[in-house]
N, C-alpha and C. Protein backbone atom coordinates (compact mmCIF):
# COMPACT_ATOMS: atom_id res chain seq x y z
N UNK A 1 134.88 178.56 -85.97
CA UNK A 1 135.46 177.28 -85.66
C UNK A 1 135.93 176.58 -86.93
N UNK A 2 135.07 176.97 -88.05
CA UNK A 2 136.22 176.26 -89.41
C UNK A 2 134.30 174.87 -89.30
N UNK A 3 135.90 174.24 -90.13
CA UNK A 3 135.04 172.99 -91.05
C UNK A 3 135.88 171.33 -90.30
N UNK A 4 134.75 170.82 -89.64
CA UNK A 4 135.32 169.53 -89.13
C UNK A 4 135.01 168.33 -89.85
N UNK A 5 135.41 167.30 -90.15
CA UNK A 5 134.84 165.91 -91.00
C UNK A 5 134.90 164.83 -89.66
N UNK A 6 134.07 164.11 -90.68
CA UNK A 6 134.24 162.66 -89.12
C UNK A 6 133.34 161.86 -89.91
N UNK A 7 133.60 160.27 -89.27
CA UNK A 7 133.02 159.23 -90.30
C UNK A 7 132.27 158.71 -88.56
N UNK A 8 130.95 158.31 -89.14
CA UNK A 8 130.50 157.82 -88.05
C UNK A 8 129.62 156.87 -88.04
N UNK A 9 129.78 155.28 -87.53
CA UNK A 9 129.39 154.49 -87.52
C UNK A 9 127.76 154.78 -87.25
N UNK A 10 126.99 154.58 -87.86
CA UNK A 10 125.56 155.10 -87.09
C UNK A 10 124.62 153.93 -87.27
N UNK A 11 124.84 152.79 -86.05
CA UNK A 11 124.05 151.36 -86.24
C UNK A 11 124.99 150.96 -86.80
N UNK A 12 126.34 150.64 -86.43
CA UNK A 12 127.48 149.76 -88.05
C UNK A 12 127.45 150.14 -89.42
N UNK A 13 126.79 151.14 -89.72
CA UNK A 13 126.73 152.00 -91.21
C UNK A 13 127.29 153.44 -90.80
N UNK A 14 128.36 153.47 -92.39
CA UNK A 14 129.74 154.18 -91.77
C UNK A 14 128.59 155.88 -92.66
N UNK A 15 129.03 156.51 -92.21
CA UNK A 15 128.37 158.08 -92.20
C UNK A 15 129.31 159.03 -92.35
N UNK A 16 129.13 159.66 -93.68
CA UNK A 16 130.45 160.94 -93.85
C UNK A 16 129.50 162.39 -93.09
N UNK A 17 130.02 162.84 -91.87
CA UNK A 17 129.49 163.84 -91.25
C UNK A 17 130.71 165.44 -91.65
N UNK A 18 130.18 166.29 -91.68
CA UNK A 18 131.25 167.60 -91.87
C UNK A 18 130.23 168.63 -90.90
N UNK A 19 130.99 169.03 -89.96
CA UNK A 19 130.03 170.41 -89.42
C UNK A 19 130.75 171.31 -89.77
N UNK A 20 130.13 172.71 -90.37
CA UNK A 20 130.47 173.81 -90.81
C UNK A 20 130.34 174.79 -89.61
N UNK A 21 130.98 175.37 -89.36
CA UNK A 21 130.79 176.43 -88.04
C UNK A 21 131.25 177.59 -88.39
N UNK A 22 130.77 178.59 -89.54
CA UNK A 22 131.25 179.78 -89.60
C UNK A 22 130.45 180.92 -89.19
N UNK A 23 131.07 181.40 -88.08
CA UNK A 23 130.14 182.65 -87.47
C UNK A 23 128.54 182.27 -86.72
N UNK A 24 127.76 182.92 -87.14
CA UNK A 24 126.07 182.89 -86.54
C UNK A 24 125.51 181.43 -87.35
N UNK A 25 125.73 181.00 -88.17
CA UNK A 25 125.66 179.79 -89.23
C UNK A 25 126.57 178.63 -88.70
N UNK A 26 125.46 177.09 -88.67
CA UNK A 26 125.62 176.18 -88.57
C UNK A 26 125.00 175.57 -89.40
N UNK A 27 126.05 174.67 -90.20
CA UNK A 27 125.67 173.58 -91.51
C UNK A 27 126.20 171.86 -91.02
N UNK A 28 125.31 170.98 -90.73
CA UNK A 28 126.08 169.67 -91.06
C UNK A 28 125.42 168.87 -92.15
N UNK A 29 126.18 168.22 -92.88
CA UNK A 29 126.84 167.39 -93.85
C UNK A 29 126.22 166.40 -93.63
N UNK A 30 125.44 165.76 -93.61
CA UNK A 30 125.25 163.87 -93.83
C UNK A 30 125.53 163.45 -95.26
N UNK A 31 126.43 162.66 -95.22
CA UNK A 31 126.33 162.49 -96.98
C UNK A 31 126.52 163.48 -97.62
N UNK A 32 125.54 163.43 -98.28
CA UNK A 32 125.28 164.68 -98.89
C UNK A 32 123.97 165.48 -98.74
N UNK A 33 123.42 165.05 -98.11
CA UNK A 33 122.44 166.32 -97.76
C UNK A 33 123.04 166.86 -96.89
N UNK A 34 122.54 168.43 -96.69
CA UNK A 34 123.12 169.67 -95.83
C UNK A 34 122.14 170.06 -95.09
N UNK A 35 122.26 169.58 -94.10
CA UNK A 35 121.21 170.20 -92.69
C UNK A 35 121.58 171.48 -92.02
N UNK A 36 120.82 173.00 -92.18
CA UNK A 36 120.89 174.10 -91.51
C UNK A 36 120.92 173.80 -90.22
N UNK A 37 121.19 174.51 -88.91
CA UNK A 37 120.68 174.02 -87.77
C UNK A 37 120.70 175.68 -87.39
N UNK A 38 119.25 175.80 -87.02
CA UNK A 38 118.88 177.18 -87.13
C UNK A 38 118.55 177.68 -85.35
N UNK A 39 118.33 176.91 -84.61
CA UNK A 39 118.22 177.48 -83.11
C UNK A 39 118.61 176.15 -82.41
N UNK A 40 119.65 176.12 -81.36
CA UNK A 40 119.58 174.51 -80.43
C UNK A 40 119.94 175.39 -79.05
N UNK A 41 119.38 174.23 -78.37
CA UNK A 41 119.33 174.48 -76.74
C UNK A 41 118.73 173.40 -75.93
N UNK A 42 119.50 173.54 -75.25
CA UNK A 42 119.55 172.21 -74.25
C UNK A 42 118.72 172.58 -72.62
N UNK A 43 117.24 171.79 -73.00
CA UNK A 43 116.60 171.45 -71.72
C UNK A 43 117.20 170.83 -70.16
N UNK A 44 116.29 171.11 -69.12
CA UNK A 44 116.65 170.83 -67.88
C UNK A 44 117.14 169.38 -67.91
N UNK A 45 116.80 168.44 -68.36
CA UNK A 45 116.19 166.69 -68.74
C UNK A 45 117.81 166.41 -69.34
N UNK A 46 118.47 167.20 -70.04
CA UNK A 46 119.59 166.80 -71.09
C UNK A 46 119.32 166.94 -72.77
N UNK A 47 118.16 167.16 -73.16
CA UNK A 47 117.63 166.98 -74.20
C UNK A 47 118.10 168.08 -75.54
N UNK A 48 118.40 167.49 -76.20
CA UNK A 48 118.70 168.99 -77.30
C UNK A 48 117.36 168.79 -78.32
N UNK A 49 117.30 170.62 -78.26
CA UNK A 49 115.83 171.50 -78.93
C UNK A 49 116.30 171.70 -80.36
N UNK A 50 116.52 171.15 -81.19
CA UNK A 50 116.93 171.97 -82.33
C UNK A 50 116.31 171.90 -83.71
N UNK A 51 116.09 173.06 -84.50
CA UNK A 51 115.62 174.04 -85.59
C UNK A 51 116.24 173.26 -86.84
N UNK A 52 115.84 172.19 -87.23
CA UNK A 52 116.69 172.02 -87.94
C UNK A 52 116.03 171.98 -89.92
N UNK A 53 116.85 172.79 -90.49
CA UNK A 53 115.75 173.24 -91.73
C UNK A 53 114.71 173.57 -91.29
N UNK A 54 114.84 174.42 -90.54
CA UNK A 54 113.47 174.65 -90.54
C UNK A 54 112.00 173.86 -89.24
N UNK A 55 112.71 172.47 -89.36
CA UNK A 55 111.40 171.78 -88.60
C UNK A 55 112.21 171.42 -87.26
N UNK A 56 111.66 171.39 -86.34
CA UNK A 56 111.80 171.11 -85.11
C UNK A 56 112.21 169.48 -84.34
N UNK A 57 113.25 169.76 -83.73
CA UNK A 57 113.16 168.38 -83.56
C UNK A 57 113.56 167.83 -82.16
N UNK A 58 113.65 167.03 -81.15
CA UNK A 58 114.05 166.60 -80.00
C UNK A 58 115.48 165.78 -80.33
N UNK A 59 116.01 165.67 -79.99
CA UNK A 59 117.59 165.01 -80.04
C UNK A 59 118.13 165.02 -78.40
N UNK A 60 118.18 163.24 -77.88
CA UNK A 60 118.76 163.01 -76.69
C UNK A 60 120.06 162.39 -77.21
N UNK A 61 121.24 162.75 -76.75
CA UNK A 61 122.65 162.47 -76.92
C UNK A 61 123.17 162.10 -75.42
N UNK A 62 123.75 160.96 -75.38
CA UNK A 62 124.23 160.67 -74.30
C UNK A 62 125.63 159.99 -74.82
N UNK A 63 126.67 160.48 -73.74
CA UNK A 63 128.13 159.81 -74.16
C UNK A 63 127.85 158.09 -73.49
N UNK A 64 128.49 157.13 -74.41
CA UNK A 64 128.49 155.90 -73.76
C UNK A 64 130.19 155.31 -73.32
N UNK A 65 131.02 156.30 -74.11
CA UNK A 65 132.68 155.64 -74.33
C UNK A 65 133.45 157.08 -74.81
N UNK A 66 134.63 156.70 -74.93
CA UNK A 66 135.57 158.15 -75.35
C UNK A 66 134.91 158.44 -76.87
N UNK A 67 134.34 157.60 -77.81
CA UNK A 67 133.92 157.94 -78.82
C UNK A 67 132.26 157.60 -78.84
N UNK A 68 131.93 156.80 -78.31
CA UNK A 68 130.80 156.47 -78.70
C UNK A 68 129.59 157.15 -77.76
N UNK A 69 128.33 157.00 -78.69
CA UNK A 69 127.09 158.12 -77.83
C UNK A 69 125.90 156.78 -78.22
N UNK A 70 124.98 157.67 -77.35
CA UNK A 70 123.54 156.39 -77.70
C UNK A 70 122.36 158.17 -77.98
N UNK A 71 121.87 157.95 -79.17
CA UNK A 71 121.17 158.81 -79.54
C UNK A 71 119.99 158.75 -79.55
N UNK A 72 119.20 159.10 -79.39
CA UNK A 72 117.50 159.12 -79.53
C UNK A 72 116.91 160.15 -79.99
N UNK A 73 116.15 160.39 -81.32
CA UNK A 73 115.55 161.39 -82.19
C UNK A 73 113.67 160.20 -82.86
N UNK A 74 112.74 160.60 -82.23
CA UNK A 74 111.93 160.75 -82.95
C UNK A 74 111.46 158.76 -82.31
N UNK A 75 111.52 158.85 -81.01
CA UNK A 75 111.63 157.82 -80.24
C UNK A 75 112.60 156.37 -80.99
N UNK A 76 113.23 156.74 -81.70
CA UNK A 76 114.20 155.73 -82.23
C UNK A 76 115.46 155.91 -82.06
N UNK A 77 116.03 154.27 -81.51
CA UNK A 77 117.51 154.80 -80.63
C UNK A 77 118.64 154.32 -81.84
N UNK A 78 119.36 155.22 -81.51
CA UNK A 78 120.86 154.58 -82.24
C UNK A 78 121.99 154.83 -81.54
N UNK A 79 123.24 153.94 -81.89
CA UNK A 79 124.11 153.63 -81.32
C UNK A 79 125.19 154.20 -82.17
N UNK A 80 126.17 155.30 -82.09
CA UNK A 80 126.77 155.93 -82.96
C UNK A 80 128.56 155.99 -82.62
N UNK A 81 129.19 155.74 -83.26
CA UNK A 81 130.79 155.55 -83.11
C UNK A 81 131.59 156.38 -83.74
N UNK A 82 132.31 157.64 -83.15
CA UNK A 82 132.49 158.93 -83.77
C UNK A 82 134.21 158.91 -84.05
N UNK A 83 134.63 159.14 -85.39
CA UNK A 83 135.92 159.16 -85.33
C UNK A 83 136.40 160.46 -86.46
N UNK A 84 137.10 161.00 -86.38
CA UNK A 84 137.49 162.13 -87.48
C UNK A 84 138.30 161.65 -88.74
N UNK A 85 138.00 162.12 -89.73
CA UNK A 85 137.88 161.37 -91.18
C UNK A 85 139.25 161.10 -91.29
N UNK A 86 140.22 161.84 -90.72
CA UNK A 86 141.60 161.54 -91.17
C UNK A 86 141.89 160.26 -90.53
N UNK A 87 141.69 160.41 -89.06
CA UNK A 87 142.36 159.31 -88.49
C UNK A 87 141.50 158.15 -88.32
N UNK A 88 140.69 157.78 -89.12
CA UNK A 88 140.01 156.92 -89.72
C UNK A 88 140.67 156.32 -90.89
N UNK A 89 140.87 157.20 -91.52
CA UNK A 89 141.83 156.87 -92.96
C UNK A 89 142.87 156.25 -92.05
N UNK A 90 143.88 157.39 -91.68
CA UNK A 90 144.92 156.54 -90.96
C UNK A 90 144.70 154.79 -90.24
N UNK A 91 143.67 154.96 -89.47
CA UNK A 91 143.58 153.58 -88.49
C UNK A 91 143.14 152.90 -90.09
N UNK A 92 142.78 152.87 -90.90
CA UNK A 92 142.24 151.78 -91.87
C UNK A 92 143.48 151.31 -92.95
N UNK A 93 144.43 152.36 -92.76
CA UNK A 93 145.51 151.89 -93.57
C UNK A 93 146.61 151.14 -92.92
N UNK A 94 146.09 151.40 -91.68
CA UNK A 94 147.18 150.89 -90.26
C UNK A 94 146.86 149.44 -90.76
N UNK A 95 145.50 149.06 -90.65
CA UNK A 95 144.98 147.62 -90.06
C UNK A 95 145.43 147.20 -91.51
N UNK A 96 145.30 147.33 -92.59
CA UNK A 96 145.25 147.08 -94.12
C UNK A 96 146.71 146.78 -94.29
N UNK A 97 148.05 147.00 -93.61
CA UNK A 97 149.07 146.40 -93.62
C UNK A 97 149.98 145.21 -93.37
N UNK A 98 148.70 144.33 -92.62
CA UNK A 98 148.94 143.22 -92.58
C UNK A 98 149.15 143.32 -91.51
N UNK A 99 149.32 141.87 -90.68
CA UNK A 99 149.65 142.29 -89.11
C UNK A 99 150.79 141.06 -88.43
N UNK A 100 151.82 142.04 -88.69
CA UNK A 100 153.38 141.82 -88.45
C UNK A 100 153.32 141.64 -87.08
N UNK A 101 154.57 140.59 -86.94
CA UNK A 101 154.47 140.61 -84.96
C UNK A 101 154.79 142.03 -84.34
N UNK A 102 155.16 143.04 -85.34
CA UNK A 102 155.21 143.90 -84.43
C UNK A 102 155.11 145.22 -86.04
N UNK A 103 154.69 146.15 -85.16
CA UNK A 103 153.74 147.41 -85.81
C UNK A 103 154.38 148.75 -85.41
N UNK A 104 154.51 149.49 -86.59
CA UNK A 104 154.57 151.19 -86.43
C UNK A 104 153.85 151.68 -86.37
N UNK A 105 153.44 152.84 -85.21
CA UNK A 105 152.19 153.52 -85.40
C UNK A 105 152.87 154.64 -85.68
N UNK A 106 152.55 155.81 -87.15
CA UNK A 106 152.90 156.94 -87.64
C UNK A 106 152.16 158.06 -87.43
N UNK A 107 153.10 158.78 -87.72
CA UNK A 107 151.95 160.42 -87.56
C UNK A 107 151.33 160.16 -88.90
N UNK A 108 149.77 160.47 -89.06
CA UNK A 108 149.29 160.83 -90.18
C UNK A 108 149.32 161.74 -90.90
N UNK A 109 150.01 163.20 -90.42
CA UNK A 109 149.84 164.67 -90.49
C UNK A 109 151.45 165.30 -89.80
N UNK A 110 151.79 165.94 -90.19
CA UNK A 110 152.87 167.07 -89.09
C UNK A 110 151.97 167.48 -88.43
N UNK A 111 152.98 167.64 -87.52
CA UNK A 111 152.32 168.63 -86.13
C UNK A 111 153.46 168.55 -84.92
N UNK A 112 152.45 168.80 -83.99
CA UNK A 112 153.69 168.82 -82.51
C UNK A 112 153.03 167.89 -81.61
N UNK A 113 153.69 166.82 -81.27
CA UNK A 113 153.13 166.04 -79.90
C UNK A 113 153.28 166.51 -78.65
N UNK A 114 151.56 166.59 -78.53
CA UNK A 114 151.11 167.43 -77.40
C UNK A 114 151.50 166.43 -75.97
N UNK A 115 151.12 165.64 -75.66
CA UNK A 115 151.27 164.56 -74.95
C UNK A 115 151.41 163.15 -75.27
N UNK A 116 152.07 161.99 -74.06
CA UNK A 116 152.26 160.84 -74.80
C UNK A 116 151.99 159.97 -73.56
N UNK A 117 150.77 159.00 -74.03
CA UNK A 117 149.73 158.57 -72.98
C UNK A 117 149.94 156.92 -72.09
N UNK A 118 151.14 156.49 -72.96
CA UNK A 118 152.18 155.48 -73.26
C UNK A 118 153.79 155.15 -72.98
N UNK A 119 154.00 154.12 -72.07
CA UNK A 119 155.37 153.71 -72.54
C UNK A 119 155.60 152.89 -72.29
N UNK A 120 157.26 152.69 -72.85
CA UNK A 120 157.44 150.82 -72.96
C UNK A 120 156.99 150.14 -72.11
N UNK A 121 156.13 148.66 -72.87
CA UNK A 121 155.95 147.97 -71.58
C UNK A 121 154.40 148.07 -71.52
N UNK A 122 153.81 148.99 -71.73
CA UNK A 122 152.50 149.16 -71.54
C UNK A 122 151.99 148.17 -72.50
N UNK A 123 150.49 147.52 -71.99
CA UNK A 123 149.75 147.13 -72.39
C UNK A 123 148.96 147.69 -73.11
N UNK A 124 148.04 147.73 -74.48
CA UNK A 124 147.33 148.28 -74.53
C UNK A 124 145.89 147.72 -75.76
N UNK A 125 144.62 148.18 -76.13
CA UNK A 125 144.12 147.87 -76.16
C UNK A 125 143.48 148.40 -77.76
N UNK A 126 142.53 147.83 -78.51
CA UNK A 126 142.12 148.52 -79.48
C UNK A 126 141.15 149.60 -79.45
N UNK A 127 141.86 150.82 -79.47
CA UNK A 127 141.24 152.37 -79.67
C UNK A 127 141.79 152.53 -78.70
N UNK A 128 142.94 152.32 -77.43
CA UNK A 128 143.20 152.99 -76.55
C UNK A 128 143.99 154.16 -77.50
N UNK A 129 144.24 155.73 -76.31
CA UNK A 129 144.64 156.44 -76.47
C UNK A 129 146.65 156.25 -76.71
N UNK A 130 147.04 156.75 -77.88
CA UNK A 130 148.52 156.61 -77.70
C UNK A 130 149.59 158.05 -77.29
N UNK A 131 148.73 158.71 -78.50
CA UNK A 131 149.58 159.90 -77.86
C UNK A 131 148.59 161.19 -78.75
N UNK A 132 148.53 162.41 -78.26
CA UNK A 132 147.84 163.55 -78.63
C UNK A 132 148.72 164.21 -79.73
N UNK A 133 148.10 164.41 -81.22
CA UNK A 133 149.16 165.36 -81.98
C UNK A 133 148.53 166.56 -82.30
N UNK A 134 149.01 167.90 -82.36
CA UNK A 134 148.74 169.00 -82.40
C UNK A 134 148.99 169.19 -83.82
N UNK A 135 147.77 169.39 -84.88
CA UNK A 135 148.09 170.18 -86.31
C UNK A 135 147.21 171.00 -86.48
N UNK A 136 147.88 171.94 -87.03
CA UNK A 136 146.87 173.29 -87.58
C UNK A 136 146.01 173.69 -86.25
N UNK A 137 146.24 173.88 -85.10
CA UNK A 137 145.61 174.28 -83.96
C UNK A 137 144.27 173.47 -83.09
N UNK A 138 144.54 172.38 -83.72
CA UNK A 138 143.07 171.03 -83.03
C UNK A 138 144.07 169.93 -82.48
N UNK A 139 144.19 169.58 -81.73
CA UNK A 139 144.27 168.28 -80.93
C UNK A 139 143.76 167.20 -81.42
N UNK A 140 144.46 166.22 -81.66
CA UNK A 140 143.67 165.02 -82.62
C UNK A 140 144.69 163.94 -82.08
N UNK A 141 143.74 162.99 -81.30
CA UNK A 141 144.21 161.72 -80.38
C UNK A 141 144.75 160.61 -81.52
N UNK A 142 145.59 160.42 -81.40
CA UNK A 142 146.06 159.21 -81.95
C UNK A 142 145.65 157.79 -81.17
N UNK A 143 144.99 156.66 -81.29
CA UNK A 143 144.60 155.79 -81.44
C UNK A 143 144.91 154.55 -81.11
N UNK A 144 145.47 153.35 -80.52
CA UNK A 144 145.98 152.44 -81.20
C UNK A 144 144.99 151.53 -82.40
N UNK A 145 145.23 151.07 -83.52
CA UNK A 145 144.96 150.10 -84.09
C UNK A 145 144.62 148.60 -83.70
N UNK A 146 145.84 148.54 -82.91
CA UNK A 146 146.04 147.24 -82.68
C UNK A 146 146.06 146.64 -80.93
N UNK A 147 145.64 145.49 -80.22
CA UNK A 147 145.45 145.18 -79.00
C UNK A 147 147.44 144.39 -79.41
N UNK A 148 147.96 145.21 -78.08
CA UNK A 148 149.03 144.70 -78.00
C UNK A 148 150.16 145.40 -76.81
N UNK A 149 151.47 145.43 -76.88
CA UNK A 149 152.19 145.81 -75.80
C UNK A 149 153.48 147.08 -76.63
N UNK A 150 153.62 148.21 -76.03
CA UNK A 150 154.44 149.21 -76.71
C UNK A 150 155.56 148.85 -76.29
N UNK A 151 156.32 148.62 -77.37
CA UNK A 151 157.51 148.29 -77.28
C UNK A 151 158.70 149.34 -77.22
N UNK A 152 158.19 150.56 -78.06
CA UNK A 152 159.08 151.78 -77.59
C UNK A 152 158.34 152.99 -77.98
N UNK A 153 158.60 154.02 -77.66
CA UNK A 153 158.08 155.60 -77.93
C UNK A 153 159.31 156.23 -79.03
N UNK A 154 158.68 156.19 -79.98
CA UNK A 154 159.98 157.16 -80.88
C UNK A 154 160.01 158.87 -80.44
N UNK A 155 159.13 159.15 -79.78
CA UNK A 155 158.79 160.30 -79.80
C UNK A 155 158.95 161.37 -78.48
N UNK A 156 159.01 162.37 -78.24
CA UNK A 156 158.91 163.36 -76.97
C UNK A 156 157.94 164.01 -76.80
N UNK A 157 157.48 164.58 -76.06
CA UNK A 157 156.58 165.64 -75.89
C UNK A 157 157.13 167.13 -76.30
N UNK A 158 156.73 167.78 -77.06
CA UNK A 158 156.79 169.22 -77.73
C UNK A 158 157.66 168.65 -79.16
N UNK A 159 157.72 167.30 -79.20
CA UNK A 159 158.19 167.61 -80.89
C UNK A 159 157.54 167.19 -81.83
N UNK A 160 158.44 168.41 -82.48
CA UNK A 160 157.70 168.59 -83.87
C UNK A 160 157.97 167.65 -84.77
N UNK A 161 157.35 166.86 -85.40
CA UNK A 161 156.99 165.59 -86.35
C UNK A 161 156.37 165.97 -87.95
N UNK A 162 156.95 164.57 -88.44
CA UNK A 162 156.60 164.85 -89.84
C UNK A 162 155.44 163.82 -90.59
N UNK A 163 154.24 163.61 -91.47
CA UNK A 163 154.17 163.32 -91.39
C UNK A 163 154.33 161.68 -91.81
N UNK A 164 153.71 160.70 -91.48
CA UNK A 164 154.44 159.30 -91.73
C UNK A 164 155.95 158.81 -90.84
N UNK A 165 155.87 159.84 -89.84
CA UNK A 165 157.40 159.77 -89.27
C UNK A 165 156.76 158.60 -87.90
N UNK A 166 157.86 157.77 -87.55
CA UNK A 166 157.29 156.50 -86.48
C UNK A 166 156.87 157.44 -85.63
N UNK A 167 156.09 157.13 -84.39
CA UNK A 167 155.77 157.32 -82.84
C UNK A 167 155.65 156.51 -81.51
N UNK A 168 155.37 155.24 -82.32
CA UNK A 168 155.29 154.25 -81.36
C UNK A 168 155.32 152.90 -81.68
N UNK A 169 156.22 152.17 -81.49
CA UNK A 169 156.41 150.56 -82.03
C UNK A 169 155.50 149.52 -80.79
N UNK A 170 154.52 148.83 -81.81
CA UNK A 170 153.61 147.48 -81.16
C UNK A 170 154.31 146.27 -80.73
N UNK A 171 154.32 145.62 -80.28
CA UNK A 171 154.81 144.16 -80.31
C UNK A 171 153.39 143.76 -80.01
N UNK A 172 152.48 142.96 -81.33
CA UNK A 172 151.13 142.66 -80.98
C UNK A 172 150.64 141.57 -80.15
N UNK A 173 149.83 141.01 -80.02
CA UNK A 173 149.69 139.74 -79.34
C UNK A 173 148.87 138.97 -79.81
């Protein structure tokens, strides 16, 4: 499966996560410590069993939202907000531009737009879905930034894009 990154809010404290998935070997990343994960399996209950360095541990994961989970390890709960490192970067440079009555949302990356979840006229919301872009063979949801109304789609479905090229114009509110 390769090497994934993701920044993840864990309690409002932002978390650099990387899972390594090569072959029989599983590595994740916190920071910088590197957690083996040496046997996992999931009980009748929902519960994940997993080996991790070595010591054993219980891990309940439950989805609460398209990104977010409520976790429980070691009877202590947390509340965790999962986003992938790029389009994190992206949404933070989005918001960091000031906020014009009306907004470009760009590809962060080339790729091919897989689907487009949006059109003029639509309402929409902060973190709704805008449109799916296809790079390097992963699917990676584009976002909105901003709570507002799409004013146009620059874009089609199956094309190929560059990146920083428009996709979708805001008119915010």
């Amino acid at each position: 499966m390769g090497r994934r990154s993701y920044i993840v809010q864990l309690d409002s404290k932002p978390v650099s996560l990387v899972v390594e998935d090569d072959g029989p070997e599983l590595k994740i990343h916190i920071n910088s410590r590197v957690i083996r994960v040496d046997q996992a399996h999931t009980d009748a209950n929902g519960a994940q069993h997993l080996l991790l360095n070595g010591v054993g541990r219980e891990i309940i994961l439950n989805r609460t939202g398209p990104r977010s989970y409520r976790l429980v390890s070691s009877s202590v709960e947390y509340k965790a907000e999962v986003q992938d490192a790029w389009l994190s970067k992206f949404n933070r440079a989005q918001k960091s531009t000031g906020r014009a009555k009306q907004q470009t949302i760009r590809a962060p990356i080339p790729g091919t737009i897989v689907r487009i979840a949006v059109q003029p006229g639509d309402a929409v919301e902060l973190d709704d879905p805008l449109v799916i872009l296809e790079a390097m063979k992963m699917q990676n949801e584009i976002l909105s930034p901003y709570q507002g109304v799409v004013t146009a789609v620059e874009v089609s479905e199956g094309q190929s894009v560059l990146g920083e090229e428009p996709l979708i114009l805001l008119s915010l509110e």
